[in-house]
Protein backbone atom coordinates (compact mmCIF):
# COMPACT_ATOMS: atom_id res chain seq x y z
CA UNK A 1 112.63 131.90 130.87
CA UNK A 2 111.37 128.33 131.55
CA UNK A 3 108.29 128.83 129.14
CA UNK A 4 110.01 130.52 126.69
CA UNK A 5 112.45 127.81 126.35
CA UNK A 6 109.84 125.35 126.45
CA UNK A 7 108.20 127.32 123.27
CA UNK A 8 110.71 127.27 121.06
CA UNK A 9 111.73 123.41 121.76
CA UNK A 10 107.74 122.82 120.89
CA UNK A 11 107.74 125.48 117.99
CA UNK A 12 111.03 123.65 116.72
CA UNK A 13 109.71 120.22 116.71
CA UNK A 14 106.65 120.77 115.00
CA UNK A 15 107.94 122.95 112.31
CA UNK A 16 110.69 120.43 111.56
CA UNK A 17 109.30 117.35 112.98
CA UNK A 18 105.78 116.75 111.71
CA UNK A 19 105.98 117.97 108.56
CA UNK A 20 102.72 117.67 106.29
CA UNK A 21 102.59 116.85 102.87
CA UNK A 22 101.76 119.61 100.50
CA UNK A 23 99.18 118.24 97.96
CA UNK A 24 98.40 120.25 94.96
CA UNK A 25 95.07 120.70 92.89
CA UNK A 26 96.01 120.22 89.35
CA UNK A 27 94.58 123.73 88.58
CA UNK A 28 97.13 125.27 91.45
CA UNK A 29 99.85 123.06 88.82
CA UNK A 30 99.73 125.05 86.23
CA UNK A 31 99.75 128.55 88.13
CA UNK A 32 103.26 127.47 89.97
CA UNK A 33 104.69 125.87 86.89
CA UNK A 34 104.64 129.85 85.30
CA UNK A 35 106.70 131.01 88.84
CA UNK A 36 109.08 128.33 89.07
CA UNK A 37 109.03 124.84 87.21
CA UNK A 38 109.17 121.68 88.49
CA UNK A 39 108.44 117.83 88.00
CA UNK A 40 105.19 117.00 88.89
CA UNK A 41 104.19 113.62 91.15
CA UNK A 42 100.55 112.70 90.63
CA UNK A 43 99.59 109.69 92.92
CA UNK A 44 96.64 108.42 91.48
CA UNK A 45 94.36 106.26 93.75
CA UNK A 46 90.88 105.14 94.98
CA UNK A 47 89.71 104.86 98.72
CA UNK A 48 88.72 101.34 98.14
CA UNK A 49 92.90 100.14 97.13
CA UNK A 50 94.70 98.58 99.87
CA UNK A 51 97.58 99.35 98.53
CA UNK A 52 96.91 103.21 98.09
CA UNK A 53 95.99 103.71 101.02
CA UNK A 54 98.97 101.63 102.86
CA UNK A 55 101.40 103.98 100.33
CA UNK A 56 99.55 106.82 101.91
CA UNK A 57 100.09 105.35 105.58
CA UNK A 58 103.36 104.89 105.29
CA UNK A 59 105.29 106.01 102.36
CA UNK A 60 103.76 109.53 102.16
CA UNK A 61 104.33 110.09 105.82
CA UNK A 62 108.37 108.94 105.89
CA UNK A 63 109.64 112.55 106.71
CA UNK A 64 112.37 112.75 104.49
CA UNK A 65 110.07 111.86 101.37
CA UNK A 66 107.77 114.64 102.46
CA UNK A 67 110.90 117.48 102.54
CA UNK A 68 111.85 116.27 99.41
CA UNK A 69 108.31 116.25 97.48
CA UNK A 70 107.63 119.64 99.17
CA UNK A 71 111.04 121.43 98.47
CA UNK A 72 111.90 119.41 95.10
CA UNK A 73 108.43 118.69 93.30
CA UNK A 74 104.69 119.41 92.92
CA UNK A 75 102.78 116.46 94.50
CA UNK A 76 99.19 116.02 93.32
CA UNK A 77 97.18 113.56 95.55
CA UNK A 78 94.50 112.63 93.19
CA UNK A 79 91.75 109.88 93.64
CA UNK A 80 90.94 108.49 90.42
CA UNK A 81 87.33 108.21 91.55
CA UNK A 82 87.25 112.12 92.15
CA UNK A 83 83.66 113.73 90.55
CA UNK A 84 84.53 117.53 89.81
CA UNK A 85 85.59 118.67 86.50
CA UNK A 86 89.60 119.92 86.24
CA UNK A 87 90.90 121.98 84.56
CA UNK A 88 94.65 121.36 83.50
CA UNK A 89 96.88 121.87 80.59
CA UNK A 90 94.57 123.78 78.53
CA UNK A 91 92.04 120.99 78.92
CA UNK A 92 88.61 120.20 81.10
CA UNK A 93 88.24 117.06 82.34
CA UNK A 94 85.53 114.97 83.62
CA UNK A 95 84.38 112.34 86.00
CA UNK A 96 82.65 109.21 83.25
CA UNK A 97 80.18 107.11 85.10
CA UNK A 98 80.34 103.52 84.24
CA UNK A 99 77.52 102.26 86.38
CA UNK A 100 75.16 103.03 89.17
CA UNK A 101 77.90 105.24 91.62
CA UNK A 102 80.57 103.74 89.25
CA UNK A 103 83.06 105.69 87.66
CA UNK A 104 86.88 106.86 87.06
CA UNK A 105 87.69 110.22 85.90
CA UNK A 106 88.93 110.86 82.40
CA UNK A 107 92.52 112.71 83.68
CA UNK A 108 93.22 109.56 86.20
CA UNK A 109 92.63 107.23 82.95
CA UNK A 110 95.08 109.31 80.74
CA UNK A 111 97.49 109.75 83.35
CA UNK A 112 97.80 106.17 84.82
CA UNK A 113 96.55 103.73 82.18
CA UNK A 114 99.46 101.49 81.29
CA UNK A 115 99.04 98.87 78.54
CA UNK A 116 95.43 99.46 78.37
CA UNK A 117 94.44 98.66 81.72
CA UNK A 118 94.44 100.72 85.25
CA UNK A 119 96.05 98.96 88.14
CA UNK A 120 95.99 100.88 91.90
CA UNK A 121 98.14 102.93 93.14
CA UNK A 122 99.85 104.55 90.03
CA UNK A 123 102.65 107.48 90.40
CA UNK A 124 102.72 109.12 87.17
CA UNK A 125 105.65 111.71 86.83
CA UNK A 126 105.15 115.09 84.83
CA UNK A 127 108.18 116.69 83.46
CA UNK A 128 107.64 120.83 83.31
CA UNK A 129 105.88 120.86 80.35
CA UNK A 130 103.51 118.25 81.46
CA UNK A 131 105.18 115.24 79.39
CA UNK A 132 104.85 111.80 81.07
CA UNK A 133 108.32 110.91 82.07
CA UNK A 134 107.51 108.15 84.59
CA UNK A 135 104.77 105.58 85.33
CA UNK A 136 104.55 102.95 88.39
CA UNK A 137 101.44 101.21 89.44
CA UNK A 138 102.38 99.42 92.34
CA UNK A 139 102.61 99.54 96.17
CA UNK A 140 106.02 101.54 96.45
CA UNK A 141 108.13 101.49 100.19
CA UNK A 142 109.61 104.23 101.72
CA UNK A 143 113.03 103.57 101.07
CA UNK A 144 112.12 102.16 97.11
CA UNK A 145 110.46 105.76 96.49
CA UNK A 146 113.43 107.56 98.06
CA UNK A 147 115.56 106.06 95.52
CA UNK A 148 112.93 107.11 93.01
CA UNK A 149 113.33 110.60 94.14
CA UNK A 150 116.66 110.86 94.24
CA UNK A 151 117.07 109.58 90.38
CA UNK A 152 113.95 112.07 89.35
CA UNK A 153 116.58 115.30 90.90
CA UNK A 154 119.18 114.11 88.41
């Protein structure tokens, strides 16, 4: 009786307490958007941003922002510097070297380029027929994205 109780306290906490992230491949995107549609969260960033990778230390691990991007939304981790062709939207894009090991990819560039220029980390929000509704490059808090969550549900 012990163990068993001691198995469902451990089977509780990790199925409600360390819950991961679901990140989507744009390709997976489009298949779900035919089944049931829903905004889509596309945090575009490079392993080289401070920033990006603080948002992912912290912001993307807050557990109530995780229930909410995995019950509410489609999140799409995406690294900007990313080398394999997607296909999304009817479209194939492609990684575009600019120099030796150099490079961005052509869907990070039409997703998160804001007056002409690419700043680190961008959230770029999809609405169901992938329209962008929403763009934010800049470090965002846990509690400054819940808010942002909250307004994208209205």
């Amino acid at each position: 009786m012990k163990k068993l109780a001691i198995l469902i306290f451990f089977f509780g906490i990790t199925s409600n307490g360390f819950c991961q992230l679901q990140s989507r491949y744009f390709e997976a995107v489009d298949s779900l958007q035919h089944i049931h549609k829903r905004k889509t969260i596309v945090f575009i960033h490079t392993d080289w941003c401070q920033y990006c990778q603080k948002m992912k230390a912290t912001t993307f691990k807050n557990q109530e922002i995780t229930q909410s991007l995995n019950s509410d939304f489609y999140f799409v981790d995406f690294n900007a510097e990313d080398k394999r062709d997607i296909k999304f939207n009817n479209q194939t894009f492609k990684y575009q070297p600019s120099g030796n090991n150099v490079g961005v990819h052509e869907l990070a560039l039409q997703l998160g380029t804001m007056n002409g220029q690419m700043v680190y980390p961008v959230l770029c929000v999809l609405n169901e027929s992938y329209e962008i509704v929403l763009q934010y490059n800049n470090y965002l808090n846990p509690k400054d994205f819940k808010l942002l969550l909250e307004k994208l549900k209205e």
